[in-house]
PDB file of N, CA and C in Angstrom:
ATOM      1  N   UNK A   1      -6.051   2.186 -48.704  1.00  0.00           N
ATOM      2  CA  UNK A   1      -7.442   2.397 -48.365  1.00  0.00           C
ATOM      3  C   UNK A   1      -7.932   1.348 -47.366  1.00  0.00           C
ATOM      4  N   UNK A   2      -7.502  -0.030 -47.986  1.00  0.00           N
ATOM      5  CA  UNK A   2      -8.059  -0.894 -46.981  1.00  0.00           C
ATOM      6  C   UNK A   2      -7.250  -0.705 -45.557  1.00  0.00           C
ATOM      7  N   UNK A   3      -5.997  -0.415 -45.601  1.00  0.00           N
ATOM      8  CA  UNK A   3      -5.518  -0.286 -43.911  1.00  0.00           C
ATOM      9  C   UNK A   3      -5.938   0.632 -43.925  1.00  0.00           C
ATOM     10  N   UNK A   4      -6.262   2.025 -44.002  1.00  0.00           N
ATOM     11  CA  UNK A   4      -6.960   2.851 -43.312  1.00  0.00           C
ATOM     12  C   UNK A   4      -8.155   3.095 -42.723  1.00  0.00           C
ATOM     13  N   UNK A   5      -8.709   1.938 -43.489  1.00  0.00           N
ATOM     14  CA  UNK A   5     -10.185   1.622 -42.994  1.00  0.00           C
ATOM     15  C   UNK A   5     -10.017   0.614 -41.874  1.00  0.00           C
ATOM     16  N   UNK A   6      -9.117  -0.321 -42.037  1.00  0.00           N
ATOM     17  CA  UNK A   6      -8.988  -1.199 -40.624  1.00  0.00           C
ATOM     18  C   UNK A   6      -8.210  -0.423 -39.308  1.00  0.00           C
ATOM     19  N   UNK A   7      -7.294   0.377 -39.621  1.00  0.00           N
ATOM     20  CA  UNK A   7      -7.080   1.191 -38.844  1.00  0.00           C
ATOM     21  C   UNK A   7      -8.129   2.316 -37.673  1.00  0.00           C
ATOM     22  N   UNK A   8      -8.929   2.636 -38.576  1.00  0.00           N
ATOM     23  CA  UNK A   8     -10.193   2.895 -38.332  1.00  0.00           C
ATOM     24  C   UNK A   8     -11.088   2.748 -37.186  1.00  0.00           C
ATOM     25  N   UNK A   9     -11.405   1.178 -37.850  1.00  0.00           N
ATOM     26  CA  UNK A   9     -12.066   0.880 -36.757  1.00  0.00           C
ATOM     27  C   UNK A   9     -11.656  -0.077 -35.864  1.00  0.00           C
ATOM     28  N   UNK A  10      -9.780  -0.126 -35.798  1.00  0.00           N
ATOM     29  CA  UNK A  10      -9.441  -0.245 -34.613  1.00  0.00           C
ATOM     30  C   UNK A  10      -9.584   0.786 -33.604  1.00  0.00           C
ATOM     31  N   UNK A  11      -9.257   2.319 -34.577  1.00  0.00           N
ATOM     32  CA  UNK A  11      -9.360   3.535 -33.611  1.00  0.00           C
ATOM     33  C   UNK A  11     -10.699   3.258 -32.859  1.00  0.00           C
ATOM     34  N   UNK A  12     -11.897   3.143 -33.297  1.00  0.00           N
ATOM     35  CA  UNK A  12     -12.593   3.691 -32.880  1.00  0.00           C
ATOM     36  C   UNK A  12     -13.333   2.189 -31.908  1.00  0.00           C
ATOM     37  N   UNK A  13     -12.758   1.270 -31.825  1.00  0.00           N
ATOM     38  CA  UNK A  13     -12.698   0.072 -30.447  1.00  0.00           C
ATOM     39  C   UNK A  13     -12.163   0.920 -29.364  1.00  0.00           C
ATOM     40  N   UNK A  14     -11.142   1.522 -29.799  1.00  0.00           N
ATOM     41  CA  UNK A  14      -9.982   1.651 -28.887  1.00  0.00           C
ATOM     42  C   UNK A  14     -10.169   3.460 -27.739  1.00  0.00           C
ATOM     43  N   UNK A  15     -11.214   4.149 -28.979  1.00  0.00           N
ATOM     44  CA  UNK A  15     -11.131   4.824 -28.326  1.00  0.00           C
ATOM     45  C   UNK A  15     -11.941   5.764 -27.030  1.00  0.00           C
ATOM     46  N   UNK A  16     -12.261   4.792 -26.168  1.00  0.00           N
ATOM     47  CA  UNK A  16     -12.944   4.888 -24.784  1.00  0.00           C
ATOM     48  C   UNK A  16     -11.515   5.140 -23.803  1.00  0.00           C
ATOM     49  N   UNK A  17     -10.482   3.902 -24.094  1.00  0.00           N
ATOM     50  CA  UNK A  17      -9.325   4.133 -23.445  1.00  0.00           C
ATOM     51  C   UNK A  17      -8.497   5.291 -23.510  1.00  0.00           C
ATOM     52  N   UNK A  18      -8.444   5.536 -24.961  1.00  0.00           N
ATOM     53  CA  UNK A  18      -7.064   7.390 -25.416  1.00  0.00           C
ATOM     54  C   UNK A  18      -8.199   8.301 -24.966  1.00  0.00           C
ATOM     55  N   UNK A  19      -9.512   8.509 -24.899  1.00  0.00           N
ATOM     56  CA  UNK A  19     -10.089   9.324 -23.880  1.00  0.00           C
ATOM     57  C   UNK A  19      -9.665   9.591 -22.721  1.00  0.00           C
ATOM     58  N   UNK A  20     -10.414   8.274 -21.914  1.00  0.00           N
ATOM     59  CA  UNK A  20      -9.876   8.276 -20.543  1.00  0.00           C
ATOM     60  C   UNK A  20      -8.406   8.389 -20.118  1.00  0.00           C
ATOM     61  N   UNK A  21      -7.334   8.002 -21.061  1.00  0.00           N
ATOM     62  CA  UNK A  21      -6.010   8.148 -20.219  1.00  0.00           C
ATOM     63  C   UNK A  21      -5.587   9.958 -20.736  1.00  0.00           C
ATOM     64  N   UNK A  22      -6.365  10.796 -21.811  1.00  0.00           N
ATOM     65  CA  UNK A  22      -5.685  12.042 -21.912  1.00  0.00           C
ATOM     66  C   UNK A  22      -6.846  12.262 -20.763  1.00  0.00           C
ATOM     67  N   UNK A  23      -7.835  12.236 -20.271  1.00  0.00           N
ATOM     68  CA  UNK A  23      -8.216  12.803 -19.139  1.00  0.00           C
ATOM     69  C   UNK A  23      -7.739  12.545 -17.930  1.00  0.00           C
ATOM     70  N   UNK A  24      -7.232  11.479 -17.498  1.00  0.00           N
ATOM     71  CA  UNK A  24      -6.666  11.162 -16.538  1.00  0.00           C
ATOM     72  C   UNK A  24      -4.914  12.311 -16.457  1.00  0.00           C
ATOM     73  N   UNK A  25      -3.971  12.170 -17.695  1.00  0.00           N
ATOM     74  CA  UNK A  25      -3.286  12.973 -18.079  1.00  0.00           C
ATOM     75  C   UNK A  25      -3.835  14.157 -17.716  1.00  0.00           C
ATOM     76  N   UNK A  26      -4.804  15.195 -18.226  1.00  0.00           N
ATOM     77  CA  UNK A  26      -4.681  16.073 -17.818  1.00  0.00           C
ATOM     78  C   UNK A  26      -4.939  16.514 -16.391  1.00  0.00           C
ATOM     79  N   UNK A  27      -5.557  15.476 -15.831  1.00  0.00           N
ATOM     80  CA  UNK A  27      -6.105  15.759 -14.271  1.00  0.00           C
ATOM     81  C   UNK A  27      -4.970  15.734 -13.431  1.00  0.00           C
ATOM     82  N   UNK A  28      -3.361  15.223 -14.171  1.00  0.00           N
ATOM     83  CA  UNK A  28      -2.645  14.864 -13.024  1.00  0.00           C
ATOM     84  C   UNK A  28      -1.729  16.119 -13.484  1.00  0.00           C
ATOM     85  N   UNK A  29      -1.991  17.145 -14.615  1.00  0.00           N
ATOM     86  CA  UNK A  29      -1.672  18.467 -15.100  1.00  0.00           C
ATOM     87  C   UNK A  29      -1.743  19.180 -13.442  1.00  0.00           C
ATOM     88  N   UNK A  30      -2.665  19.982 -12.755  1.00  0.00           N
ATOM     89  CA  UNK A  30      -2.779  19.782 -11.926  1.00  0.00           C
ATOM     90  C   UNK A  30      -2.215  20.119 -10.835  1.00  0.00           C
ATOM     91  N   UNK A  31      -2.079  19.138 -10.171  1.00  0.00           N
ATOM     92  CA  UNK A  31      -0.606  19.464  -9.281  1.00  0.00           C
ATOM     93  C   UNK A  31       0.513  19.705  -9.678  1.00  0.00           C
ATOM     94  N   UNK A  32       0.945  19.037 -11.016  1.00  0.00           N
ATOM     95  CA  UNK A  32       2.586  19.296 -11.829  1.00  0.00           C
ATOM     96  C   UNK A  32       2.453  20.733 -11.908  1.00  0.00           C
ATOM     97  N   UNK A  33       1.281  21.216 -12.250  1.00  0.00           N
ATOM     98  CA  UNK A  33       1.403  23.015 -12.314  1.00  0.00           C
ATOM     99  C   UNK A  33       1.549  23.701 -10.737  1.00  0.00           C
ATOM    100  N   UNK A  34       1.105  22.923  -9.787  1.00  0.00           N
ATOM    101  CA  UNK A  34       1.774  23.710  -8.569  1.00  0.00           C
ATOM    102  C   UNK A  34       2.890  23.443  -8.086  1.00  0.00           C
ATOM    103  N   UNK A  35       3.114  22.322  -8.356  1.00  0.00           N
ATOM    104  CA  UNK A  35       4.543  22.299  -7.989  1.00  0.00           C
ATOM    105  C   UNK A  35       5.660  22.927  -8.703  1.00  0.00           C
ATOM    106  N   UNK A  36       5.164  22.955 -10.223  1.00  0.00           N
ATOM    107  CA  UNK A  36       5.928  23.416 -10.871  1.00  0.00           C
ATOM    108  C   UNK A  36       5.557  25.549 -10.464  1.00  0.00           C
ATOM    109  N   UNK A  37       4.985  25.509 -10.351  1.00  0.00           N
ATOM    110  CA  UNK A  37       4.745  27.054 -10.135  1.00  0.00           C
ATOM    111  C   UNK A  37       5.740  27.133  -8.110  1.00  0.00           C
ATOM    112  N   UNK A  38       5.923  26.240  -7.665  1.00  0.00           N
ATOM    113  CA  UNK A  38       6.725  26.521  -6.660  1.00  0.00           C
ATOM    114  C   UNK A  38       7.840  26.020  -6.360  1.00  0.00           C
ATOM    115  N   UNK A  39       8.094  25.589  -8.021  1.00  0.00           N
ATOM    116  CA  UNK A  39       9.425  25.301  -7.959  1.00  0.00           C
ATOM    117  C   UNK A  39      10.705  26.403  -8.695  1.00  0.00           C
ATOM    118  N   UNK A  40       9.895  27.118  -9.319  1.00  0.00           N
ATOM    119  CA  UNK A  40       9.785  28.661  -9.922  1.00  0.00           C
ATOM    120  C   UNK A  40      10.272  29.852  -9.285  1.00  0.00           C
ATOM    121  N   UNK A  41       8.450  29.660  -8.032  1.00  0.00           N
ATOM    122  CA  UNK A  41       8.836  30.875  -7.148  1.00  0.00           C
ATOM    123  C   UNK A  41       9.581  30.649  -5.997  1.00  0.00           C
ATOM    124  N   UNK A  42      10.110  29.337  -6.277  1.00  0.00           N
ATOM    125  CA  UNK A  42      11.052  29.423  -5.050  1.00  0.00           C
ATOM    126  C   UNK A  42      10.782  29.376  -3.351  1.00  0.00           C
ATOM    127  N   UNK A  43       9.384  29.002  -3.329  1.00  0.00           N
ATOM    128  CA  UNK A  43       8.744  28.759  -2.581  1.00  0.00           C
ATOM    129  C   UNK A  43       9.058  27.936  -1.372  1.00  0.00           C
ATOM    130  N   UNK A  44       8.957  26.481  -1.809  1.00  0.00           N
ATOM    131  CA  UNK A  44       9.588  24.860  -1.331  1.00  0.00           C
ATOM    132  C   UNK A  44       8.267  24.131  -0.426  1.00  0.00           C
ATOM    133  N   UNK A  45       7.538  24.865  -0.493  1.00  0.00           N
ATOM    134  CA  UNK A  45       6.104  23.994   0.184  1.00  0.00           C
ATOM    135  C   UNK A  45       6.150  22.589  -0.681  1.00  0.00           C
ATOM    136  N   UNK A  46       6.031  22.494  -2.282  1.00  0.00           N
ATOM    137  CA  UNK A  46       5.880  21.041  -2.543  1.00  0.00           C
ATOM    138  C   UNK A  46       6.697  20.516  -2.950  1.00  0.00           C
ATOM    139  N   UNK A  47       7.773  21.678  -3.683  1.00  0.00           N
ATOM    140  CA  UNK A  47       9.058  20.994  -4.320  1.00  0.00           C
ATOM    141  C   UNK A  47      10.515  21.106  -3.577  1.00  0.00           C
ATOM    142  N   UNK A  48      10.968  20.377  -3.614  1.00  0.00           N
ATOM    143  CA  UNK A  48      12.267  19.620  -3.003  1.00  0.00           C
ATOM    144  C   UNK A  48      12.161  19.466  -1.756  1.00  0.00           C
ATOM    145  N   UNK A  49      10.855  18.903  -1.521  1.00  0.00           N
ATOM    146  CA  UNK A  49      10.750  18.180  -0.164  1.00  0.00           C
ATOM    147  C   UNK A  49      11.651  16.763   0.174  1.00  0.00           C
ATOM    148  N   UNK A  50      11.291  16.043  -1.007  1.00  0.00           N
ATOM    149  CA  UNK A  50      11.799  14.842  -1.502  1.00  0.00           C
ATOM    150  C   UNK A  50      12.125  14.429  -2.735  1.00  0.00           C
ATOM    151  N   UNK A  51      13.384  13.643  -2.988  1.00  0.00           N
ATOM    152  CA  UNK A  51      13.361  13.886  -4.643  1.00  0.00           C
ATOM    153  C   UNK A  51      12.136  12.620  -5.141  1.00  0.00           C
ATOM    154  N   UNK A  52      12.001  11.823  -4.600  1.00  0.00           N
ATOM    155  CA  UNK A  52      10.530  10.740  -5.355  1.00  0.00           C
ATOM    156  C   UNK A  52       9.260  11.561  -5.872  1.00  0.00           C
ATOM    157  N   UNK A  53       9.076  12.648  -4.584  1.00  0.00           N
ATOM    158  CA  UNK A  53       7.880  13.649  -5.096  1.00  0.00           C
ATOM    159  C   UNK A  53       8.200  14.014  -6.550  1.00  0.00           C
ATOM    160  N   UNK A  54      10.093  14.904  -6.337  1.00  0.00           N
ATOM    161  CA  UNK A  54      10.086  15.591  -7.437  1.00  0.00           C
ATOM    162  C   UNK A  54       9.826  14.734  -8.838  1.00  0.00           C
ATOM    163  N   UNK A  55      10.298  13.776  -8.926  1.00  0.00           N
ATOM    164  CA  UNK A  55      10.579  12.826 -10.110  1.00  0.00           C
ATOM    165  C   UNK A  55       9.576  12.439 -10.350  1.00  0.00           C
ATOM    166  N   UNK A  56       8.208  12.617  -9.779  1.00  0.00           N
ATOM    167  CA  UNK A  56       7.103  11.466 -10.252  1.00  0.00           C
ATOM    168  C   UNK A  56       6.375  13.105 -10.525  1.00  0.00           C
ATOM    169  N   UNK A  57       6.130  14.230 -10.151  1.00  0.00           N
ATOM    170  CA  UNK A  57       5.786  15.919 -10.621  1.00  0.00           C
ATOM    171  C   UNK A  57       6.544  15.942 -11.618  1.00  0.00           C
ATOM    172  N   UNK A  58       7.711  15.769 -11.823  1.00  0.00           N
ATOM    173  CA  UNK A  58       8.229  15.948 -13.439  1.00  0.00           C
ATOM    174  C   UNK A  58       7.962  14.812 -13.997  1.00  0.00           C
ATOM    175  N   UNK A  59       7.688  13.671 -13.856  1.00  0.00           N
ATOM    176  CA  UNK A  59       7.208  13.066 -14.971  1.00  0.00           C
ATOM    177  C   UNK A  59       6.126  13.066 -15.622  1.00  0.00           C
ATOM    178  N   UNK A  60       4.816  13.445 -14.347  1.00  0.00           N
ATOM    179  CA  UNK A  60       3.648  13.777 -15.138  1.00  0.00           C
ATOM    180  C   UNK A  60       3.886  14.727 -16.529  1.00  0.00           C
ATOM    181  N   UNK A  61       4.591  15.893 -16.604  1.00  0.00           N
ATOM    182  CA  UNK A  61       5.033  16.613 -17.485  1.00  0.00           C
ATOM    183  C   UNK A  61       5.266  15.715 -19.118  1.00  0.00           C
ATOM    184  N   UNK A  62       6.073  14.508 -18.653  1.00  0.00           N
ATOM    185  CA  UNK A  62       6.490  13.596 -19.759  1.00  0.00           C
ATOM    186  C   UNK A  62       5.645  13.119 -20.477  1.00  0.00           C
ATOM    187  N   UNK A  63       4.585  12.261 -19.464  1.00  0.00           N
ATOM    188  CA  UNK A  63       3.301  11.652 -19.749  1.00  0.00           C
ATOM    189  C   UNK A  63       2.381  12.754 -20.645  1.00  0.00           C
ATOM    190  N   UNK A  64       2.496  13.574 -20.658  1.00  0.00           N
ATOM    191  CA  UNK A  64       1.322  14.485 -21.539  1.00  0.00           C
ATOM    192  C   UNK A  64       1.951  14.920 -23.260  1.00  0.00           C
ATOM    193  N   UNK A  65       3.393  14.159 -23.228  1.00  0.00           N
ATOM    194  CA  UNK A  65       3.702  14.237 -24.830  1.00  0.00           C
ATOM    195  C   UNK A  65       2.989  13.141 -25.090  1.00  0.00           C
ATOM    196  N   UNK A  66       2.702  11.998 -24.787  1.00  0.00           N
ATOM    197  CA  UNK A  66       2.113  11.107 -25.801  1.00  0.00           C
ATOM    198  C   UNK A  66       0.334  11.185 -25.965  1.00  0.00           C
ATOM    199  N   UNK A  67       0.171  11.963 -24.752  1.00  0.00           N
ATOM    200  CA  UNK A  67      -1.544  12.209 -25.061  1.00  0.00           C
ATOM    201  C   UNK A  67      -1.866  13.369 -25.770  1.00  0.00           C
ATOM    202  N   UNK A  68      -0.739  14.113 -26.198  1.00  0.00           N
ATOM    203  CA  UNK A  68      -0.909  15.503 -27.513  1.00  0.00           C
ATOM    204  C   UNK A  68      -0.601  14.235 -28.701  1.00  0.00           C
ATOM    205  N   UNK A  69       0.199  13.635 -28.558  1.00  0.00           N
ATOM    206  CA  UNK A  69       0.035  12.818 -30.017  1.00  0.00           C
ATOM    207  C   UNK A  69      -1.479  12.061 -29.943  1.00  0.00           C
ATOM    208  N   UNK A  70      -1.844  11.944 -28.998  1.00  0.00           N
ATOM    209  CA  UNK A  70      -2.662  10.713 -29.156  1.00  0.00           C
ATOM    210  C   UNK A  70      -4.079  11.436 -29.760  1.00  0.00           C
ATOM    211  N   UNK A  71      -4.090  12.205 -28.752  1.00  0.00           N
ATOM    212  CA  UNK A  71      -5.521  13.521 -29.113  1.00  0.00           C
ATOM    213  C   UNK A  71      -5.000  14.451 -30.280  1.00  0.00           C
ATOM    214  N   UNK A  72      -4.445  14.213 -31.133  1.00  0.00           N
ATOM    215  CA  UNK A  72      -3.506  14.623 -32.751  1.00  0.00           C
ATOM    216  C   UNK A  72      -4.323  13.345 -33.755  1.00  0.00           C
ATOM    217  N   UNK A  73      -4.103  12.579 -33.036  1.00  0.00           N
ATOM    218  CA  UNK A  73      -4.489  11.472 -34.071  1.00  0.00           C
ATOM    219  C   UNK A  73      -5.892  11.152 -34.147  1.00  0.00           C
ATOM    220  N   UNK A  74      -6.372  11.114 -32.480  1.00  0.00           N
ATOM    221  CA  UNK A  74      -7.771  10.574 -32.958  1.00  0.00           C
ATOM    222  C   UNK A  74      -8.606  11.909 -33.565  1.00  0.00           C
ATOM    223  N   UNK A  75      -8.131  13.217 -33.615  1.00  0.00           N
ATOM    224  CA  UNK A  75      -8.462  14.360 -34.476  1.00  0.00           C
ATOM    225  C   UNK A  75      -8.500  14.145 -36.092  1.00  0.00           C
ATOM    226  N   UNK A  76      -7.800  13.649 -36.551  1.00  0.00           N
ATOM    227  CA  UNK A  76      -7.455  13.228 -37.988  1.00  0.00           C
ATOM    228  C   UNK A  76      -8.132  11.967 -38.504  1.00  0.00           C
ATOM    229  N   UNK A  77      -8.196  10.819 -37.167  1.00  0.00           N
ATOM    230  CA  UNK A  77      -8.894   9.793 -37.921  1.00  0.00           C
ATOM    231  C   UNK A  77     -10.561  10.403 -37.463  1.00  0.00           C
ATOM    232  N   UNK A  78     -10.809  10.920 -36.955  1.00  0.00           N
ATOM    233  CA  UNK A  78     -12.404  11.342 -36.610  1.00  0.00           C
ATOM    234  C   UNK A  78     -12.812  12.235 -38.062  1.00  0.00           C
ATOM    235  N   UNK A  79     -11.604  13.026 -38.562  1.00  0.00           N
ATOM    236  CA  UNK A  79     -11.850  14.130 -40.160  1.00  0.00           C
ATOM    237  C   UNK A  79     -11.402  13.243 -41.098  1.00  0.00           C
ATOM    238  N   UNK A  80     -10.760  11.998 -41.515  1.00  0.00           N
ATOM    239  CA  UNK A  80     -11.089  11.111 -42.134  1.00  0.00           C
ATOM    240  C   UNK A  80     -12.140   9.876 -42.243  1.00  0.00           C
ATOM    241  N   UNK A  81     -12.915  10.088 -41.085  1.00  0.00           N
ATOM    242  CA  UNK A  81     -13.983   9.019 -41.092  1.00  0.00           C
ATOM    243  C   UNK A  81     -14.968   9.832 -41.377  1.00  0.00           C
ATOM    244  N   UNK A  82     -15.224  11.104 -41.367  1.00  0.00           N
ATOM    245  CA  UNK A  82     -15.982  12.074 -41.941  1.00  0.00           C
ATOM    246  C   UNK A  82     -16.119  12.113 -43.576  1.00  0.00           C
ATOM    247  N   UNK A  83     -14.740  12.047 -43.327  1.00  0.00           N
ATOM    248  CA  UNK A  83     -14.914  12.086 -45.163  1.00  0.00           C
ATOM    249  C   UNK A  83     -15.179  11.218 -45.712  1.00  0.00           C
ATOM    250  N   UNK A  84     -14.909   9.589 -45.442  1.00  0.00           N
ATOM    251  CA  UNK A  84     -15.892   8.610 -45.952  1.00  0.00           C
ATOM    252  C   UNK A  84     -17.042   8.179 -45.753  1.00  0.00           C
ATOM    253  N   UNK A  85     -17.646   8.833 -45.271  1.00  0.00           N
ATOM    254  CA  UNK A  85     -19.483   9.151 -45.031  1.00  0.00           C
ATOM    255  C   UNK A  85     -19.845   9.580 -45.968  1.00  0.00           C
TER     256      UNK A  85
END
């Protein structure tokens, strides 16, 4: 009980930042979806111009597993701080 309560309201110091970086995350969604949509259709306007482009368009992809955990969690501690009200 008591770490969950300090846990808590570390979350809720903390969370201006897991906001802003799943928004930032999803804003860079984005282009990874056009490139990835023309890397698909076979296109080549954005993808395999260069492989640095490609590698930093697929990584955005990477970057958005830890902001589904992150926006997972602050979901659960926001319905547990509910419940101790």
């Amino acid at each position: 009980m008591k770490t969950l309560r300090r846990f808590l309201q570390w979350w809720e110091r903390e969370t201006f930042f897991w906001i802003a970086f799943i928004a930032v995350t999803h804003i860079l969604q984005i282009p990874h979806m056009f490139w990835n949509a023309d890397l698909y259709l076979e296109i080549g306007t954005i993808s395999k111009i260069h492989p640095v482009y490609d590698f930093i368009l697929y990584g955005i992809d990477l970057i958005e597993i830890p902001s589904i955990i992150i926006a997972v969690t602050t979901l659960i501690a926001h319905i547990e701080k509910r419940k101790r009200e």
